[in-house]
Protein backbone atom coordinates (compact mmCIF):
# COMPACT_ATOMS: atom_id res chain seq x y z
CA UNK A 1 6.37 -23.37 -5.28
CA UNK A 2 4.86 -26.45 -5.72
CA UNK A 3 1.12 -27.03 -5.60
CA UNK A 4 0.77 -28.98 -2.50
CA UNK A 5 2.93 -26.08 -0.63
CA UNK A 6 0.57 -23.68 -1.55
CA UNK A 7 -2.51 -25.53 -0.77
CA UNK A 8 -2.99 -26.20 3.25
CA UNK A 9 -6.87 -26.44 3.31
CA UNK A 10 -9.49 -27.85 0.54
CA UNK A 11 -12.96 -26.44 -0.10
CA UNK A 12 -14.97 -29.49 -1.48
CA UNK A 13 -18.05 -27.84 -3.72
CA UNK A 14 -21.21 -29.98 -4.65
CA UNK A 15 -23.69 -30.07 -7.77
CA UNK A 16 -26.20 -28.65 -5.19
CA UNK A 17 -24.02 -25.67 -3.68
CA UNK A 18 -22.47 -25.14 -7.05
CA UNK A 19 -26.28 -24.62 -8.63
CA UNK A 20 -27.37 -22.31 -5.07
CA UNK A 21 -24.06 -20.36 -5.28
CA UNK A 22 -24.51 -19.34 -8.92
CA UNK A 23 -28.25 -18.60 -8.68
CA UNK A 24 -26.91 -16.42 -5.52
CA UNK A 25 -24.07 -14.57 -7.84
CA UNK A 26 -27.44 -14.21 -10.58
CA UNK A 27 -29.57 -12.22 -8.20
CA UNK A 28 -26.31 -9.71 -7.62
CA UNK A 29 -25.89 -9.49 -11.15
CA UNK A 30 -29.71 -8.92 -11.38
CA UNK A 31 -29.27 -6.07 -8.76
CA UNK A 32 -25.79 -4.61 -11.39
CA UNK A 33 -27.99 -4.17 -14.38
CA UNK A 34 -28.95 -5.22 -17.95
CA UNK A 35 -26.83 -7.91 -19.31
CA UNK A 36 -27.34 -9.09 -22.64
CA UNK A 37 -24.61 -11.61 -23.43
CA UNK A 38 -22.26 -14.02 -21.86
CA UNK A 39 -18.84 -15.32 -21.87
CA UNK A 40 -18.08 -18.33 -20.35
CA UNK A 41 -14.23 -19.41 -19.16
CA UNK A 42 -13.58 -22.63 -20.29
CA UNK A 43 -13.79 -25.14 -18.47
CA UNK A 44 -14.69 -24.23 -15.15
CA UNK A 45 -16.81 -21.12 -15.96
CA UNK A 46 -19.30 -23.55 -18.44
CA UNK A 47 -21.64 -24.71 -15.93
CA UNK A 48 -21.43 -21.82 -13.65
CA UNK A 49 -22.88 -19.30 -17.13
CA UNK A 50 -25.53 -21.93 -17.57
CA UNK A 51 -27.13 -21.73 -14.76
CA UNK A 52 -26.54 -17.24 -14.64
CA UNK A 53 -27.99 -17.90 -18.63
CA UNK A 54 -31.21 -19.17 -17.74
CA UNK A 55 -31.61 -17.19 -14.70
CA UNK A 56 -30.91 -13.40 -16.17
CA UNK A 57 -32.63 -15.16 -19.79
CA UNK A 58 -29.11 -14.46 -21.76
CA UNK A 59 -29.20 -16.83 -25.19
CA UNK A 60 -26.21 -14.81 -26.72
CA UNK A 61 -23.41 -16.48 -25.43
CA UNK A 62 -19.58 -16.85 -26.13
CA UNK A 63 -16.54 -18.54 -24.42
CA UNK A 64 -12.85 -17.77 -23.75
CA UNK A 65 -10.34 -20.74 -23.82
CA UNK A 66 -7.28 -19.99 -21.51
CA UNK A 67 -5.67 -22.80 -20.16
CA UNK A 68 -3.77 -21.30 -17.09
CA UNK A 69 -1.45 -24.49 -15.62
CA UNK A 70 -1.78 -28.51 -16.95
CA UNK A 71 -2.92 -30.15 -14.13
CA UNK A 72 0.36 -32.34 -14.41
CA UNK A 73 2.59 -29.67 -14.75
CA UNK A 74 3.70 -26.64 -12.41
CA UNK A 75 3.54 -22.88 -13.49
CA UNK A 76 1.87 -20.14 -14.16
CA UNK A 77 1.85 -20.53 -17.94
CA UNK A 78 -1.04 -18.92 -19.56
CA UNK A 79 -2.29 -20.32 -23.41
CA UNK A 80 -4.95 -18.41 -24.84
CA UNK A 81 -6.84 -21.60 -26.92
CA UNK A 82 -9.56 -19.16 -28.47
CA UNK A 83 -10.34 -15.29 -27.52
CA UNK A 84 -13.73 -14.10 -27.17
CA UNK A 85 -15.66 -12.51 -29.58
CA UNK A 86 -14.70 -8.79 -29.93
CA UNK A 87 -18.58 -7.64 -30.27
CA UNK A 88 -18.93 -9.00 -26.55
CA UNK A 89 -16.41 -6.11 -25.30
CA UNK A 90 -19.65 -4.43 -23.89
CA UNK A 91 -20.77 -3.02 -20.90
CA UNK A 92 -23.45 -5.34 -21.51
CA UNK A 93 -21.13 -8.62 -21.22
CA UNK A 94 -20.64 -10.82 -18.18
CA UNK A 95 -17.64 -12.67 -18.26
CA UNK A 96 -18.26 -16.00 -15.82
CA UNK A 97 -15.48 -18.20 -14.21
CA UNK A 98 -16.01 -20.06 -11.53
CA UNK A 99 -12.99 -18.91 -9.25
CA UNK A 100 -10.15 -16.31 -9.18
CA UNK A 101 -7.15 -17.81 -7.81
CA UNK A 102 -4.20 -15.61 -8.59
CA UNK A 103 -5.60 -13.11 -11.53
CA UNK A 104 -3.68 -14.36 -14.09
CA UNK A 105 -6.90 -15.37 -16.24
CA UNK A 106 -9.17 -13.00 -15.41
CA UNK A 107 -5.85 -10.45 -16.38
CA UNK A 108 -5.67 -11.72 -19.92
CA UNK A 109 -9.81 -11.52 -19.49
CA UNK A 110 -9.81 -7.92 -18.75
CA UNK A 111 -7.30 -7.26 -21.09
CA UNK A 112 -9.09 -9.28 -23.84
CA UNK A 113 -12.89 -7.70 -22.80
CA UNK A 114 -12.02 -4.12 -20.43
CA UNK A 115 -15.39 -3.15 -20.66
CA UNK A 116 -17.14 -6.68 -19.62
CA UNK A 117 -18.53 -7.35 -16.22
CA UNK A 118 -16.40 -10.05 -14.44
CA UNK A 119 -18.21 -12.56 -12.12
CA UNK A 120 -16.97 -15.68 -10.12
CA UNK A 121 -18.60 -18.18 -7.63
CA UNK A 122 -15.38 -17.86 -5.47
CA UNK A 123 -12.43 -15.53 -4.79
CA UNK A 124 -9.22 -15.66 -3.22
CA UNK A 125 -7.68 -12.40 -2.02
CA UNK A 126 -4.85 -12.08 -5.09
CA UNK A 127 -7.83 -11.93 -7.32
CA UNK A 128 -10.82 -9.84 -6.29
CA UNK A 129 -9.34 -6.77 -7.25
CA UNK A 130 -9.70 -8.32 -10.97
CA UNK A 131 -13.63 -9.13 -10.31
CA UNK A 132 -16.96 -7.24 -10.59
CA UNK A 133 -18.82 -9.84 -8.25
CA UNK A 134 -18.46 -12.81 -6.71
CA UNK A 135 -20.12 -15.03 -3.83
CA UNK A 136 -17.78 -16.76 -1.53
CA UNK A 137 -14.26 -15.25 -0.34
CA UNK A 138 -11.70 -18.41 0.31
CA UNK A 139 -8.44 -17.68 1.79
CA UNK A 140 -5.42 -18.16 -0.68
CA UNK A 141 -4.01 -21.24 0.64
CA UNK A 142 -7.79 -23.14 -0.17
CA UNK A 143 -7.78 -25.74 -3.10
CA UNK A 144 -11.60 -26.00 -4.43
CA UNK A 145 -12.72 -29.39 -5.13
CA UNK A 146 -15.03 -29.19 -7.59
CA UNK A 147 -17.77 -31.44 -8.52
CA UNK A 148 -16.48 -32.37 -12.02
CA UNK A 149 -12.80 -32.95 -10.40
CA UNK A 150 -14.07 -34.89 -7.24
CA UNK A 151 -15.70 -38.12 -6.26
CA UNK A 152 -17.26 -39.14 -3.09
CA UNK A 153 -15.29 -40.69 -1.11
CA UNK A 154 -14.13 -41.43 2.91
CA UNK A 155 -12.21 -38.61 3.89
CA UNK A 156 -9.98 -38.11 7.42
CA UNK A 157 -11.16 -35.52 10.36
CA UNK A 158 -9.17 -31.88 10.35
CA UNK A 159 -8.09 -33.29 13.88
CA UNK A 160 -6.01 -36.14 12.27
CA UNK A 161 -4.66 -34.11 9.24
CA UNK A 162 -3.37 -32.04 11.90
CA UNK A 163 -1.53 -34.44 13.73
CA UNK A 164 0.14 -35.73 10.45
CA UNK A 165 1.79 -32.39 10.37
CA UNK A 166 3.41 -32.70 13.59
């Protein structure tokens, strides 16, 4: 299925509700327990574990490299660039993303660190059973515009997307 068949609405995310939503997913983590190191998904999860480092005051941190689709490509290929550290397999260990999609990541995640504490921004329903925590619950068909893959720009009412579709 093609990506624009799967995606009917968009979720557009700014710097400012990107920083709020991840200080909100740091006090639930807060409320989870102790966590003493990090391991941020590249890309997305980078800025997201920032922001959760300085809140919980976590300095040992790690990342996992798993490039899920090429932007230009369609497919649920999975390409594990670098694994995380194997002394991070604690129940000490947050692993941060910034969304489950479909599970496939946070699969090879669990997989890769089973006794790690996963933690998202967003969700979509195919992958919260894969999560620990997570703020925001988007329906499946939702593409999230992030900050670092959007621009400002004009943008059409829902009303007239609608009638395009007709």
């Amino acid at each position: 299925m093609a990506k624009a068949d799967r995606y009917h609405k968009t979720f557009p995310v700014t710097w400012e509700q990107l920083h709020r939503d991840a200080k909100a997913l740091s006090w639930r983590l807060l409320e989870r327990g102790k966590f003493t190191k990090i391991v941020a998904v590249t890309r997305g999860g980078l800025i997201p574990a920032g922001i959760i480092a300085r809140e919980l005051n976590i300095r040992h941190i790690d990342t996992a490299c798993i490039m899920l689709y090429n932007y230009r490509e369609e497919g649920d290929q999975e390409t594990v660039l670098k694994g995380a550290d194997p002394s991070f397999n604690t129940e000490e260990t947050l692993v941060i993303d910034d969304l489950v999609d479909t599970g496939h990541t946070a699969k090879i995640l669990r997989d890769m660190l089973p006794k790690a504490h996963f933690a998202t921004l967003y969700a979509k329903p195919a992958g919260i059973p894969l999560v620990d925590s997570f703020v925001t619950e988007l329906s499946q068909d939702t593409w999230v515009l992030f900050p670092w893959d959007s621009e400002v720009q004009y943008t059409k009412p829902i009303i007239d997307l609608q009638e395009q579709k007709s």
